[in-house]
PDB file of N, CA and C in Angstrom:
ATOM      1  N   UNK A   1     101.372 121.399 111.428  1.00  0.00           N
ATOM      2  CA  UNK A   1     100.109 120.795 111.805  1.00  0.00           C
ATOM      3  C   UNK A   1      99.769 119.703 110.797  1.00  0.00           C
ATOM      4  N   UNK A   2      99.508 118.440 111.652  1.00  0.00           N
ATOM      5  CA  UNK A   2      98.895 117.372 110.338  1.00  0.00           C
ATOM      6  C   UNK A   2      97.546 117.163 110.722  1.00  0.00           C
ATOM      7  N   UNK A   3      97.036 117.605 109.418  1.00  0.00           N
ATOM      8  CA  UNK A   3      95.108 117.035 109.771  1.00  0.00           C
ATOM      9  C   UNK A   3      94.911 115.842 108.576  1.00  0.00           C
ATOM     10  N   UNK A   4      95.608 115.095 109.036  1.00  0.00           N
ATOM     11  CA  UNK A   4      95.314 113.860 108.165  1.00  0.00           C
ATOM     12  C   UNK A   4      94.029 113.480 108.159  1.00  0.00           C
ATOM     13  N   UNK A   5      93.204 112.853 107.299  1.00  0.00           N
ATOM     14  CA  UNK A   5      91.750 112.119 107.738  1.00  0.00           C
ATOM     15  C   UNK A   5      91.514 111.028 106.877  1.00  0.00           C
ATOM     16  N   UNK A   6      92.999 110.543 106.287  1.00  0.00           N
ATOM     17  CA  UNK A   6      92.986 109.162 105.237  1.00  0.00           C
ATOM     18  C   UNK A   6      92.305 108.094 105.885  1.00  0.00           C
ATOM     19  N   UNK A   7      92.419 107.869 107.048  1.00  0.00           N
ATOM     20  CA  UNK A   7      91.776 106.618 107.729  1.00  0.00           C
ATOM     21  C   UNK A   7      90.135 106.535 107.815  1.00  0.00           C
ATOM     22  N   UNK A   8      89.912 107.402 107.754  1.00  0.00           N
ATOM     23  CA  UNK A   8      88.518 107.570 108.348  1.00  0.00           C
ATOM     24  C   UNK A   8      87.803 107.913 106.806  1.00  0.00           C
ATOM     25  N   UNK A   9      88.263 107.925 105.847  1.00  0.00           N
ATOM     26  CA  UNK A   9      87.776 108.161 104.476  1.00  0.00           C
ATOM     27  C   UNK A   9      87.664 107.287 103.516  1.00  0.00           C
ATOM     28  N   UNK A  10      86.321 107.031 102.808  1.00  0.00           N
ATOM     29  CA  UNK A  10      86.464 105.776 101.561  1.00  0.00           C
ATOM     30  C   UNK A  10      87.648 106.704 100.986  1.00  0.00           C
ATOM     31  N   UNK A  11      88.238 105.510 100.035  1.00  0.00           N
ATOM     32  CA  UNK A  11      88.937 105.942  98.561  1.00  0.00           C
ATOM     33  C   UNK A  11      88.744 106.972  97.628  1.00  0.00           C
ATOM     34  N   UNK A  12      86.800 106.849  97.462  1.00  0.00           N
ATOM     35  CA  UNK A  12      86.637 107.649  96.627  1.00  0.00           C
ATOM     36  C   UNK A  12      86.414 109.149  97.233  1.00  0.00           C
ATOM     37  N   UNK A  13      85.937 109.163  98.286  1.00  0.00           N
ATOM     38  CA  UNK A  13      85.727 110.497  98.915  1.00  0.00           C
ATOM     39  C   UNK A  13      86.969 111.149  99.241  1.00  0.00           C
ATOM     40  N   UNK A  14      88.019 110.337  99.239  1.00  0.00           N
ATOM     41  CA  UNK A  14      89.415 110.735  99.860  1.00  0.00           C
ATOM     42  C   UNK A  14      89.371 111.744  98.513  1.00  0.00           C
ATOM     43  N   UNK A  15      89.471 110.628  97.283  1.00  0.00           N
ATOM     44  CA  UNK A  15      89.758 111.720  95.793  1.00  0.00           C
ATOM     45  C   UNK A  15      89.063 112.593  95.379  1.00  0.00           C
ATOM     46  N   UNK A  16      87.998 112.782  96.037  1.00  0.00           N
ATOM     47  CA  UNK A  16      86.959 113.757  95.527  1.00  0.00           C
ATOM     48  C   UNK A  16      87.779 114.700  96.583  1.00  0.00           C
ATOM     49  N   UNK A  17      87.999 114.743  97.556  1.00  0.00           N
ATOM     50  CA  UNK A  17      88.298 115.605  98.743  1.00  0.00           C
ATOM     51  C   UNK A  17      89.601 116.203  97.984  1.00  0.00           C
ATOM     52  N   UNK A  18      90.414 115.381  97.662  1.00  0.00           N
ATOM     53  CA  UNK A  18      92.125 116.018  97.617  1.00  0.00           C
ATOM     54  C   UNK A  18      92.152 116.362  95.713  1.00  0.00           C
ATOM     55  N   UNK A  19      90.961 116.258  95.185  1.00  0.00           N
ATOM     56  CA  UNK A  19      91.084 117.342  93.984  1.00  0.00           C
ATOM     57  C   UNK A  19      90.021 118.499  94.342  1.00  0.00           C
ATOM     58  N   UNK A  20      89.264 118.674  95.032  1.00  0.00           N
ATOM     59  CA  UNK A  20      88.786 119.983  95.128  1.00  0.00           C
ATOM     60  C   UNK A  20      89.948 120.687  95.867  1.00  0.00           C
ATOM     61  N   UNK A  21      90.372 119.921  96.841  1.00  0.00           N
ATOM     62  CA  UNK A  21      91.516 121.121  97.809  1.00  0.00           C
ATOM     63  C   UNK A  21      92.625 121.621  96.997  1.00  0.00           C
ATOM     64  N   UNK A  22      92.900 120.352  95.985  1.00  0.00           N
ATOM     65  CA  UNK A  22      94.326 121.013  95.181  1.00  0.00           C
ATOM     66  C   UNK A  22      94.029 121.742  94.301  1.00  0.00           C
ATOM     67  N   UNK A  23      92.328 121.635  93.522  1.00  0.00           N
ATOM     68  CA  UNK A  23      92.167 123.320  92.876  1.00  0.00           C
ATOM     69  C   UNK A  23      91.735 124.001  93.366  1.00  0.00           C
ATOM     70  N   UNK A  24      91.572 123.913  94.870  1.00  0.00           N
ATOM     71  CA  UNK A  24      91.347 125.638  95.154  1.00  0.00           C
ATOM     72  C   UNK A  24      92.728 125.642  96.043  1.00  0.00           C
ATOM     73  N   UNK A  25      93.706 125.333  96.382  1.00  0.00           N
ATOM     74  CA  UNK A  25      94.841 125.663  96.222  1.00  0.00           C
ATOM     75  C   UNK A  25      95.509 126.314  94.977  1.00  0.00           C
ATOM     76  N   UNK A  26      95.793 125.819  94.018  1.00  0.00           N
ATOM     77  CA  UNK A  26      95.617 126.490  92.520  1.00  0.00           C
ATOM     78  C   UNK A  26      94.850 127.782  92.544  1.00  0.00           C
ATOM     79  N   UNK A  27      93.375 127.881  92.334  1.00  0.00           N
ATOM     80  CA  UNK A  27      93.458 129.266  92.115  1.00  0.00           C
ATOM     81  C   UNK A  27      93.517 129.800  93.502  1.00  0.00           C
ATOM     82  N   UNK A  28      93.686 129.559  94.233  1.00  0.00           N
ATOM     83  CA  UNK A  28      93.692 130.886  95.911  1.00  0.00           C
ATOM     84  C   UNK A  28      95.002 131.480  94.983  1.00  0.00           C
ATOM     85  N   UNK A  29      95.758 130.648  95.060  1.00  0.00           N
ATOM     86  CA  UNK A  29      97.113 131.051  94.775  1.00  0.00           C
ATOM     87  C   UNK A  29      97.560 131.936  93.822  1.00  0.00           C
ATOM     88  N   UNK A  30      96.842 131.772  92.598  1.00  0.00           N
ATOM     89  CA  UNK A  30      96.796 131.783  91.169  1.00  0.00           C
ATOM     90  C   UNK A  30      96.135 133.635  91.200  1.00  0.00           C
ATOM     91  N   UNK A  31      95.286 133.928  92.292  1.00  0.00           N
ATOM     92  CA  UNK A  31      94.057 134.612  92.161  1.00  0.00           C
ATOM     93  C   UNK A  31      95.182 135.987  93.116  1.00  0.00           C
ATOM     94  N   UNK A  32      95.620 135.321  93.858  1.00  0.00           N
ATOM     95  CA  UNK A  32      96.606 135.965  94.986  1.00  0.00           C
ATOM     96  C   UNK A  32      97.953 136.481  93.735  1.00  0.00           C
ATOM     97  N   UNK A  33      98.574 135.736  93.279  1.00  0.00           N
ATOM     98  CA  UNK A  33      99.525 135.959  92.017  1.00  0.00           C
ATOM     99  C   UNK A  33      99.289 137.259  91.424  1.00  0.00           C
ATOM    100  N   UNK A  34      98.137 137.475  90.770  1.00  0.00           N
ATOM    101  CA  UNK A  34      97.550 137.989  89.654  1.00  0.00           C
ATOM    102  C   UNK A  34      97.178 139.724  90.427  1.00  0.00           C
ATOM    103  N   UNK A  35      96.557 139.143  92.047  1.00  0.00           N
ATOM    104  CA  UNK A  35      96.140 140.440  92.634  1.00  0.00           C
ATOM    105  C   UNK A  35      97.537 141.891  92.744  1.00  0.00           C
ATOM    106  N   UNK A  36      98.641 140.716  93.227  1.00  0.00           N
ATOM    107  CA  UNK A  36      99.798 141.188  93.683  1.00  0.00           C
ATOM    108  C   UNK A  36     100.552 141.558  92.740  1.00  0.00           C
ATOM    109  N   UNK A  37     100.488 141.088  91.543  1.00  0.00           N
ATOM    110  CA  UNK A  37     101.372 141.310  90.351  1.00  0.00           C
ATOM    111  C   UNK A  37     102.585 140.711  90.414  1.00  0.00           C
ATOM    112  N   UNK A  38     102.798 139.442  90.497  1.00  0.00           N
ATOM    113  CA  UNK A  38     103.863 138.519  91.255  1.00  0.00           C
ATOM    114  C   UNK A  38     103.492 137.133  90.685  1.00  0.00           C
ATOM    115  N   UNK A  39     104.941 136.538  90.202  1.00  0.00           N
ATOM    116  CA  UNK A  39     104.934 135.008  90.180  1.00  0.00           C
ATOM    117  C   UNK A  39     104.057 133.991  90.854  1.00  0.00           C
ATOM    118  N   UNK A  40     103.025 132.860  90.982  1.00  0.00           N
ATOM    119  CA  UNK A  40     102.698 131.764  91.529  1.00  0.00           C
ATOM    120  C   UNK A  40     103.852 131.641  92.448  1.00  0.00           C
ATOM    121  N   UNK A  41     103.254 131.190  93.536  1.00  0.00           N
ATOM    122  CA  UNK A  41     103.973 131.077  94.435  1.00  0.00           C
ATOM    123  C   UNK A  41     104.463 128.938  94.594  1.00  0.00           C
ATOM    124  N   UNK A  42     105.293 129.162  95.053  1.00  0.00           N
ATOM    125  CA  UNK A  42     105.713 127.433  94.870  1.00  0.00           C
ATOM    126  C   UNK A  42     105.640 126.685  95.817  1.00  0.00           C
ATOM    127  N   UNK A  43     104.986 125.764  96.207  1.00  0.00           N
ATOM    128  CA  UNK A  43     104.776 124.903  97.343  1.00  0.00           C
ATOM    129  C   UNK A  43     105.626 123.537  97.406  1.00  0.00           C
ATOM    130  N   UNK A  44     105.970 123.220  98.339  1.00  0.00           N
ATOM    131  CA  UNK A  44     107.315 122.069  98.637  1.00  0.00           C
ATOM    132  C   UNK A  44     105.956 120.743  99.235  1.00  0.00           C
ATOM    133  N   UNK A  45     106.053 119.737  98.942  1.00  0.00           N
ATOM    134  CA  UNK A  45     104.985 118.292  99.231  1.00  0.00           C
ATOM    135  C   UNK A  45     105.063 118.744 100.264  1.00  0.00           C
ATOM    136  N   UNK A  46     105.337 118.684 101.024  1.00  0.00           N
ATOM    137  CA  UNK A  46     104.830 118.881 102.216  1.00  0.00           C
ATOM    138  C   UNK A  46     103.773 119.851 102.631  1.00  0.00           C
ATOM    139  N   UNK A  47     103.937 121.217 102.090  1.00  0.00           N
ATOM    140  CA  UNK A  47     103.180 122.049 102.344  1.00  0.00           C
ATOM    141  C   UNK A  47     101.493 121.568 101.389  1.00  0.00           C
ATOM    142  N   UNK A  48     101.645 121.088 100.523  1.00  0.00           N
ATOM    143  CA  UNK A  48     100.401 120.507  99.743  1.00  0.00           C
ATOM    144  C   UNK A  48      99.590 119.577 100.656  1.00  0.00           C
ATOM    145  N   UNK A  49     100.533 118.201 100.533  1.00  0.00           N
ATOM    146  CA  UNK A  49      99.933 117.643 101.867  1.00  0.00           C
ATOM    147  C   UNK A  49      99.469 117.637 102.639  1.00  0.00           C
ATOM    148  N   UNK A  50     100.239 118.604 103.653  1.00  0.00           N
ATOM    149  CA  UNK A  50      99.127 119.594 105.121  1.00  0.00           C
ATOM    150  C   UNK A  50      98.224 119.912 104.557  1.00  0.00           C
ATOM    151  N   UNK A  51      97.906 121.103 103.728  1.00  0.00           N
ATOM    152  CA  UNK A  51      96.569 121.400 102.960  1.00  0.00           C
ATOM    153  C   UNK A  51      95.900 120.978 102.412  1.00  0.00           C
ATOM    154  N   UNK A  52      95.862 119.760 101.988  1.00  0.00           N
ATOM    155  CA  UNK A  52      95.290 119.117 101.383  1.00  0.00           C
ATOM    156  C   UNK A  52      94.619 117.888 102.734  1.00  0.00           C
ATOM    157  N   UNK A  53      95.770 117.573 103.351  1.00  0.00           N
ATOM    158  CA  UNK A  53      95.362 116.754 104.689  1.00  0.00           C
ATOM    159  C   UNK A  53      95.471 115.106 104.409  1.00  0.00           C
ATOM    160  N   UNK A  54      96.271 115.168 103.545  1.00  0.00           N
ATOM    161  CA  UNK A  54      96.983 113.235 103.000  1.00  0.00           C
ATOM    162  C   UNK A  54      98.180 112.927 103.137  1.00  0.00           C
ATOM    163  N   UNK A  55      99.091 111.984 103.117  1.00  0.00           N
ATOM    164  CA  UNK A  55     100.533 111.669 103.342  1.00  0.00           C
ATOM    165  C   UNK A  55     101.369 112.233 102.203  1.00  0.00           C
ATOM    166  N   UNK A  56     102.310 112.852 101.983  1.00  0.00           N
ATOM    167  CA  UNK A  56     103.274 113.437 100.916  1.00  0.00           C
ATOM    168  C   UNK A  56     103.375 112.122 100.061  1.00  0.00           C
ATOM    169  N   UNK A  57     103.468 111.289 100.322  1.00  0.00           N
ATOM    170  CA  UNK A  57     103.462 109.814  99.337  1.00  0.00           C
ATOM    171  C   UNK A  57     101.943 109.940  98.210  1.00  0.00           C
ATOM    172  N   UNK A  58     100.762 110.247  98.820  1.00  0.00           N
ATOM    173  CA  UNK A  58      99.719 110.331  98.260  1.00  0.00           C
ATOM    174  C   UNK A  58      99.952 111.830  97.097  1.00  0.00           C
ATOM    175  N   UNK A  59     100.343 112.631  97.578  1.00  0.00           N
ATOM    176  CA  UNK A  59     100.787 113.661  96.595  1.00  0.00           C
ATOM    177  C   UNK A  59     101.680 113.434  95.847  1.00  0.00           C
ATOM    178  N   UNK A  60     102.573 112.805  95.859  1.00  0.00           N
ATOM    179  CA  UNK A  60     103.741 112.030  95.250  1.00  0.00           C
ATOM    180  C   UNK A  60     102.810 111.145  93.895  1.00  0.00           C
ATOM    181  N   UNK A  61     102.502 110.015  94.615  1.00  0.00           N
ATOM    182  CA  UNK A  61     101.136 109.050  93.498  1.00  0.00           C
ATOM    183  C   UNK A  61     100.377 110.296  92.594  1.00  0.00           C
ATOM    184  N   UNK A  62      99.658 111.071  93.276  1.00  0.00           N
ATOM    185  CA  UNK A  62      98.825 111.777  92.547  1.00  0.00           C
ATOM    186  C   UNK A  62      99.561 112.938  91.016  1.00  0.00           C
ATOM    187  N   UNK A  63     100.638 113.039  91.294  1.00  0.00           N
ATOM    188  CA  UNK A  63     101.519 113.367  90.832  1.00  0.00           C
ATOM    189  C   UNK A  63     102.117 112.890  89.332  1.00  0.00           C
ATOM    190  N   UNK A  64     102.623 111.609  89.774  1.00  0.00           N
ATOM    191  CA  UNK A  64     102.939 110.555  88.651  1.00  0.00           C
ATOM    192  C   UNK A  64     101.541 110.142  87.924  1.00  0.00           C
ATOM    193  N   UNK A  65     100.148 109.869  88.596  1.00  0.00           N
ATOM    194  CA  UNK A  65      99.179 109.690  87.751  1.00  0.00           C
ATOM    195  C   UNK A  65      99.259 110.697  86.654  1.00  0.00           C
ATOM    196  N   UNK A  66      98.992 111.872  87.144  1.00  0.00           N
ATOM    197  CA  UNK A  66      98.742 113.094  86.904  1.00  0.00           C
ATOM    198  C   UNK A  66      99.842 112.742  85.180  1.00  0.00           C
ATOM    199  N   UNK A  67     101.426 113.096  85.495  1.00  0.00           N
ATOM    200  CA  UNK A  67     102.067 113.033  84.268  1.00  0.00           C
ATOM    201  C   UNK A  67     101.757 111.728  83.613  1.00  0.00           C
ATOM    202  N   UNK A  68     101.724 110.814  83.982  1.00  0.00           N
ATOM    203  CA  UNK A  68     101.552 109.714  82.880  1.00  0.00           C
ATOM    204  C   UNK A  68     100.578 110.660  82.021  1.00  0.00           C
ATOM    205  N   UNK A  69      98.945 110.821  82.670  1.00  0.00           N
ATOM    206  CA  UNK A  69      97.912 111.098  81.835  1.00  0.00           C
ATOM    207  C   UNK A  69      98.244 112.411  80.610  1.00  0.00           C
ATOM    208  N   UNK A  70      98.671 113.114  81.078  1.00  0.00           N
ATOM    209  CA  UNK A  70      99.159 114.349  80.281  1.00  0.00           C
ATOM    210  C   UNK A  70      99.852 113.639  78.720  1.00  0.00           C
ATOM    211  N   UNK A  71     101.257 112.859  79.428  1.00  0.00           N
ATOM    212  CA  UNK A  71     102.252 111.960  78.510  1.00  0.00           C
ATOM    213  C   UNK A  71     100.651 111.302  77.419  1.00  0.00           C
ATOM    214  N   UNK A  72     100.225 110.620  77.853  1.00  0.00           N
ATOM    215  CA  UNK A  72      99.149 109.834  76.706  1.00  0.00           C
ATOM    216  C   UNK A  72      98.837 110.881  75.851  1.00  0.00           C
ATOM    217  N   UNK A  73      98.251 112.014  76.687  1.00  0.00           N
ATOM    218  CA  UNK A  73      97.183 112.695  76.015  1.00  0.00           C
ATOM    219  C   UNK A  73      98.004 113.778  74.921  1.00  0.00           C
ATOM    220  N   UNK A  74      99.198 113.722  75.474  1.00  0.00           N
ATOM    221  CA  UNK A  74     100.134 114.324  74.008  1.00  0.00           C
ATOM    222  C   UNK A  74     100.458 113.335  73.134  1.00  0.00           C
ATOM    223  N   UNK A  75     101.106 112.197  73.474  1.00  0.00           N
ATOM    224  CA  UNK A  75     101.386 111.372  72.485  1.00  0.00           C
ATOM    225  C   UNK A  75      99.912 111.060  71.376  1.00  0.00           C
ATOM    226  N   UNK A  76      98.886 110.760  71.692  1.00  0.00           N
ATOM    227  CA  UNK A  76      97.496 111.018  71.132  1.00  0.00           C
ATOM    228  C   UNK A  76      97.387 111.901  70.307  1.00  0.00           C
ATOM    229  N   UNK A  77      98.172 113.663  70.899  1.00  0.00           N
ATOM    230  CA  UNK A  77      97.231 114.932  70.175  1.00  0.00           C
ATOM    231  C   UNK A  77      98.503 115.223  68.543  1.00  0.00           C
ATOM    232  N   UNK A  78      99.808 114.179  68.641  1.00  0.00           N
ATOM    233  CA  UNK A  78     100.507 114.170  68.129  1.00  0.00           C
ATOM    234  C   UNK A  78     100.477 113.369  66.717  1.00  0.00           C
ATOM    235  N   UNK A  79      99.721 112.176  66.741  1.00  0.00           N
ATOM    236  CA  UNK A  79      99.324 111.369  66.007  1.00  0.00           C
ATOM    237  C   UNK A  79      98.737 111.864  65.118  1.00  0.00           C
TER     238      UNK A  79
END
């Protein structure tokens, strides 16, 4: 199932939208893990995407933002 709704969304509401869904993806998951006594379970882009409801390319981008920022923020905590 694709429930895309990129078109019909500013920019910024798109990002407000696809970081609340990807942390409560995180903890559903996280919360489900912990209940069961079992590993995080691992999701393939695609499956994020659908749930989240954006193109696997946009999870892809969000992705690489994501590590660059981390990369700074160590090179920074290293200094």
């Amino acid at each position: 199932m694709d429930c895309t709704v990129e078109s019909t969304e500013s920019p910024a509401d798109r990002d407000r939208r696809v970081d609340f869904m990807l942390r409560e993806m995180v903890v559903e998951e996280a919360l489900l893990s912990l209940e069961r006594g079992r590993s995080p379970r691992r999701f393939t882009l695609e499956e994020v995407a659908d749930f989240v409801g954006v193109a696997p390319q946009s999870i892809m981008r969000l992705e690489e933002s994501a590590l660059e920022i981390m990369k700074e923020k160590m090179k920074k905590s290293m200094i």
